[in-house]
Protein backbone atom coordinates (compact mmCIF):
# COMPACT_ATOMS: atom_id res chain seq x y z
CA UNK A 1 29.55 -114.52 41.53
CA UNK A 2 30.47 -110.95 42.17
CA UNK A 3 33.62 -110.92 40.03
CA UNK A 4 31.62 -112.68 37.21
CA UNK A 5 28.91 -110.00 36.97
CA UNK A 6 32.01 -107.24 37.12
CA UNK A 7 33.82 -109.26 34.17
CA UNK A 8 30.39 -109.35 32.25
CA UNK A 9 30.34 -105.74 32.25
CA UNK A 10 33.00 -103.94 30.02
CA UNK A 11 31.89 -106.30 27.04
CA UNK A 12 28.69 -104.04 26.00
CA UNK A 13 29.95 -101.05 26.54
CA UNK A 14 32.88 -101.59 24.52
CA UNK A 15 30.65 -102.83 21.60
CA UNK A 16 28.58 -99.94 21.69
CA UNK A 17 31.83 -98.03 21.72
CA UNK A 18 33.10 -99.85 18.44
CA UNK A 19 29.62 -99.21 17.06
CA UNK A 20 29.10 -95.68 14.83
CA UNK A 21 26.14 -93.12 15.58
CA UNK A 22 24.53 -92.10 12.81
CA UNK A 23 26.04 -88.72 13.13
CA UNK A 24 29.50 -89.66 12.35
CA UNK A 25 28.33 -91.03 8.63
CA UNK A 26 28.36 -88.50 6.06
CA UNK A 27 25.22 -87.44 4.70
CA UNK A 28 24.24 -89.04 1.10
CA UNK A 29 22.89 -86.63 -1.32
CA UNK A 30 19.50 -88.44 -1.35
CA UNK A 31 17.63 -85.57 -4.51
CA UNK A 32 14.60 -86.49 -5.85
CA UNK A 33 15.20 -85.50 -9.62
CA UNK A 34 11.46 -85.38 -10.00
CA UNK A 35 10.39 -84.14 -7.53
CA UNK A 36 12.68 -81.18 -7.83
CA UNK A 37 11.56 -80.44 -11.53
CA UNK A 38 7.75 -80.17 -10.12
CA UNK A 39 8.76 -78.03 -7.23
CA UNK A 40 10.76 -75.58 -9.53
CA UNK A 41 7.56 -75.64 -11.26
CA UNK A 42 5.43 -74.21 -8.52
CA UNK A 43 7.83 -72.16 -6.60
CA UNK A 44 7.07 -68.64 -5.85
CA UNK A 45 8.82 -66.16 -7.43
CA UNK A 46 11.49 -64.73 -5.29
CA UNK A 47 12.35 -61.42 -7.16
CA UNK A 48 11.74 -58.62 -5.39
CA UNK A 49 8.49 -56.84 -6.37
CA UNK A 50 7.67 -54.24 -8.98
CA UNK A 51 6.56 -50.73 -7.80
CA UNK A 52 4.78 -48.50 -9.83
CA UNK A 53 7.57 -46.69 -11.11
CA UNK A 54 8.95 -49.92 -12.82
CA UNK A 55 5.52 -49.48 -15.10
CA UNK A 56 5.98 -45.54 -15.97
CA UNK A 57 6.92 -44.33 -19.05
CA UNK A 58 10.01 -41.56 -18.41
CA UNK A 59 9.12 -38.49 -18.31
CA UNK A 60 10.83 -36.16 -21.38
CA UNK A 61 14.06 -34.39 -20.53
CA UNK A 62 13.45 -30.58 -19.25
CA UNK A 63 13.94 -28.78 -22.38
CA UNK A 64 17.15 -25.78 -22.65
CA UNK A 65 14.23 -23.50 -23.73
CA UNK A 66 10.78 -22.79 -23.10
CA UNK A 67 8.49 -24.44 -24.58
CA UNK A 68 5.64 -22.64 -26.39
CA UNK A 69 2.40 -24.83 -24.92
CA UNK A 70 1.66 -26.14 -21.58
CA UNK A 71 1.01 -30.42 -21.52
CA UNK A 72 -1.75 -31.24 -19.10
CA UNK A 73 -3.54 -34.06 -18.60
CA UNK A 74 -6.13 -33.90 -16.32
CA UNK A 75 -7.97 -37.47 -14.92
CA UNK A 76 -10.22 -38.10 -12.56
CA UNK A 77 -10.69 -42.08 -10.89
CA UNK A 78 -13.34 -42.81 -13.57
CA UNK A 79 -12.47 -41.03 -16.51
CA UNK A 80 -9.34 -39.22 -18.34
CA UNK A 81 -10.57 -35.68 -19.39
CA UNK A 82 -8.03 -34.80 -21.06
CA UNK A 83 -4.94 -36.47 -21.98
CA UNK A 84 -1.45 -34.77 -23.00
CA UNK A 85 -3.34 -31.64 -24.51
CA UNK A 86 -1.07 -28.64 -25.41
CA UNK A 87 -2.90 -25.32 -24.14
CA UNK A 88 -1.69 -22.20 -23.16
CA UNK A 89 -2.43 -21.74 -19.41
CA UNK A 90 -4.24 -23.33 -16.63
CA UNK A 91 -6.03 -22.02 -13.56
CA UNK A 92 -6.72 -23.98 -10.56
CA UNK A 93 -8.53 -23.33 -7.79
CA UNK A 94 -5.84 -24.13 -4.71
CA UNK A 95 -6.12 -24.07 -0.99
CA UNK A 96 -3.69 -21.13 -0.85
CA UNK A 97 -5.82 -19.48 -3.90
CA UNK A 98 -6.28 -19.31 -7.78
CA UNK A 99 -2.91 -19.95 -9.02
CA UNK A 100 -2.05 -19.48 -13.01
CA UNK A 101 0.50 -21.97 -14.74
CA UNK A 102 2.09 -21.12 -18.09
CA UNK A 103 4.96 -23.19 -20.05
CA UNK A 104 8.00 -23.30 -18.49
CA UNK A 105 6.41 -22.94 -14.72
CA UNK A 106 8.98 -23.86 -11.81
CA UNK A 107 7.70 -27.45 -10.51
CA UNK A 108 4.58 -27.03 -7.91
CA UNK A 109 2.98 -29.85 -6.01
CA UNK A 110 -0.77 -27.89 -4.54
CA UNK A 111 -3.82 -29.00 -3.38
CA UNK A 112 -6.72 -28.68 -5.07
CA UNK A 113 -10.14 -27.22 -2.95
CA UNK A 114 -13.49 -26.79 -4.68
CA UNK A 115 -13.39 -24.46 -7.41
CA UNK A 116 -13.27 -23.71 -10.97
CA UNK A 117 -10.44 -25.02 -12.78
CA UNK A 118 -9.90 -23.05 -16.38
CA UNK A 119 -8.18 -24.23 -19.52
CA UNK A 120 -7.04 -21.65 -22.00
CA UNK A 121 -6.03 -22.99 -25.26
CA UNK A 122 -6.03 -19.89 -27.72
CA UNK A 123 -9.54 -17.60 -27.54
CA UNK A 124 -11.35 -20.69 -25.75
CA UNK A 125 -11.49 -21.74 -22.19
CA UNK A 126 -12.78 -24.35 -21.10
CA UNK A 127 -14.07 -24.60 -17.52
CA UNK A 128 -14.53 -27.13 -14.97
CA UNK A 129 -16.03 -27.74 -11.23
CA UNK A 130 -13.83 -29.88 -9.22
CA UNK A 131 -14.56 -30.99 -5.54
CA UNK A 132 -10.70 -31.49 -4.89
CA UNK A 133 -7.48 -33.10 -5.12
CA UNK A 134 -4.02 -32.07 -6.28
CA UNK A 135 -2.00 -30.71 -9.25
CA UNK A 136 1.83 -31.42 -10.26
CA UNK A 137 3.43 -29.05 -12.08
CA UNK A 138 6.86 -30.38 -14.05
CA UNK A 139 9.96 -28.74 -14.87
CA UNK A 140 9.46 -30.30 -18.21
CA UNK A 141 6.11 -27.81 -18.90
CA UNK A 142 3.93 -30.93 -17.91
CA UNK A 143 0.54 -30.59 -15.25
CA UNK A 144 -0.82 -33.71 -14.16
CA UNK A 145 -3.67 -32.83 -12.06
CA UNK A 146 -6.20 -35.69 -10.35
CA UNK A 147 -9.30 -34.81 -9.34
CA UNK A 148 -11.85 -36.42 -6.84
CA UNK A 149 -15.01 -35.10 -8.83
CA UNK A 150 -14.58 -32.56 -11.89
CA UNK A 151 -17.36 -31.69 -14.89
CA UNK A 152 -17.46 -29.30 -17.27
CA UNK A 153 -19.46 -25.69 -15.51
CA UNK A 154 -22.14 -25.63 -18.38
CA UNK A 155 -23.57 -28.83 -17.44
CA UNK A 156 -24.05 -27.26 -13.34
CA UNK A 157 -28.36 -26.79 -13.13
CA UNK A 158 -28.11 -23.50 -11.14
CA UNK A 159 -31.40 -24.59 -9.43
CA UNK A 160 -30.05 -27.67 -8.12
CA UNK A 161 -27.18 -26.09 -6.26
CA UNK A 162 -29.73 -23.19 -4.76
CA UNK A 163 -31.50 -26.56 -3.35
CA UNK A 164 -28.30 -28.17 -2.54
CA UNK A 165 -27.19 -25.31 -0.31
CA UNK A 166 -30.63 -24.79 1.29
CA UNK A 167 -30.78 -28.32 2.58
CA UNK A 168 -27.22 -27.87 4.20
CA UNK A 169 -28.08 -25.19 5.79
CA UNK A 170 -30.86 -26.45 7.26
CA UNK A 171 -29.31 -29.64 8.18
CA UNK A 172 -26.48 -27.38 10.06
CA UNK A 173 -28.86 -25.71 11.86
CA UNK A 174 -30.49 -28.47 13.04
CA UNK A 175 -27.19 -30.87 13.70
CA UNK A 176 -26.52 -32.31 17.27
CA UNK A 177 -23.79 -34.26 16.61
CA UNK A 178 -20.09 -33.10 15.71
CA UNK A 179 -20.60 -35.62 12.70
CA UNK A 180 -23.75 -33.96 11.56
CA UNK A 181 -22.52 -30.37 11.73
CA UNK A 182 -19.04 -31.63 10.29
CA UNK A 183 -20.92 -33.08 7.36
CA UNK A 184 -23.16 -29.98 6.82
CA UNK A 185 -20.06 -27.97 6.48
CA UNK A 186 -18.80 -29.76 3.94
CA UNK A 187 -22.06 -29.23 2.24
CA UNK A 188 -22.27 -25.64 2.68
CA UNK A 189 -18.73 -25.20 1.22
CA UNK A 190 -19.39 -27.20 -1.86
CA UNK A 191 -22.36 -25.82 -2.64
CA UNK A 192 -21.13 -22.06 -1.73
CA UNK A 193 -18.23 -22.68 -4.09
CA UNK A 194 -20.72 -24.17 -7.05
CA UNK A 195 -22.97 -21.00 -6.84
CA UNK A 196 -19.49 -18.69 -6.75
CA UNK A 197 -18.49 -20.13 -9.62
CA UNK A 198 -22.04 -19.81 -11.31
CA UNK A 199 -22.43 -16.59 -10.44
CA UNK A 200 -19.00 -15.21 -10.88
């Protein structure tokens, strides 16, 4: 009974031998034509992304000679005051102090702090309060400058910044917090540099 079991035995095993796992047949190219021309439809775009230099118009050569105006344009995040104007020099107020660009200026990157910023385009000037921000000065005789808050000094109500300035000082006076005093500040120095540049 023994030996009949034992003979029994190598008979499955050697048919499961014979049979092929599923892994030894080759794979059958199984593409859904449809389904492929909807998916290349709807499939994101793999090209690497544009940066915001891929947008800008190139800037014009640096010219062999100077030229004879100075192109500014001068925007602020709301509005574009002015816009590739030729003048003849422009003052800003910087954090390292009031610095003068003609044509032909060597390229400058400064900061702007709150000041008077001047355009002079022949006998006229033209002058403006800004809170901050930063000019670019090209080798090309182009200023870009960007401003936080900027209009023109004749539209400034004198009486308004007297106020203005009262109020911070009050409110620094009064401050208990490093916020509060912090913010005061920040009023004082506005408004100190909007009467300056009233007055002066």
């Amino acid at each position: 009974m023994l030996r009949r079991a034992l003979g029994l035995l190598p008979r499955p095993i050697a048919a499961a031998r014979a049979r092929s796992f599923s892994t030894d047949l080759p794979a059958a190219h199984t593409a859904d034509a449809t389904f492929m021309e909807a998916w290349n439809k709807v499939m994101p775009n793999m090209d690497p992304p544009k940066t915001p230099l891929s947008f800008m118009h190139p800037r014009p050569p640096t010219p062999s000679s100077i030229p004879p105006k100075l192109t500014v344009n001068f925007v602020l995040p709301y509005a574009s005051e002015l816009s590739t104007k030729e003048v003849d020099m422009v003052i800003v107020p910087a954090t390292t102090g009031q610095m003068g660009f003609l044509p032909g200026h060597v390229a400058t990157i400064a900061e702007l702090k709150p000041g008077v910023l001047s355009v002079h385009e022949g006998s006229e000037t033209t002058k403006y309060f800004v809170s901050s921000g930063f000019v670019f000065i090209h080798a090309n005789s182009f200023a870009d400058i960007i401003a936080v808050e900027a209009v023109p000094l004749d539209r400034i109500d004198a009486n308004l910044v007297q106020k203005g300035l009262a109020d911070f000082t009050q409110k620094l006076s009064s401050a208990t917090t490093e916020l509060e005093k912090a913010e005061a500040q920040i009023g004082i120095d506005v408004h100190s540099a909007l009467n300056s540049a009233l007055t002066g």
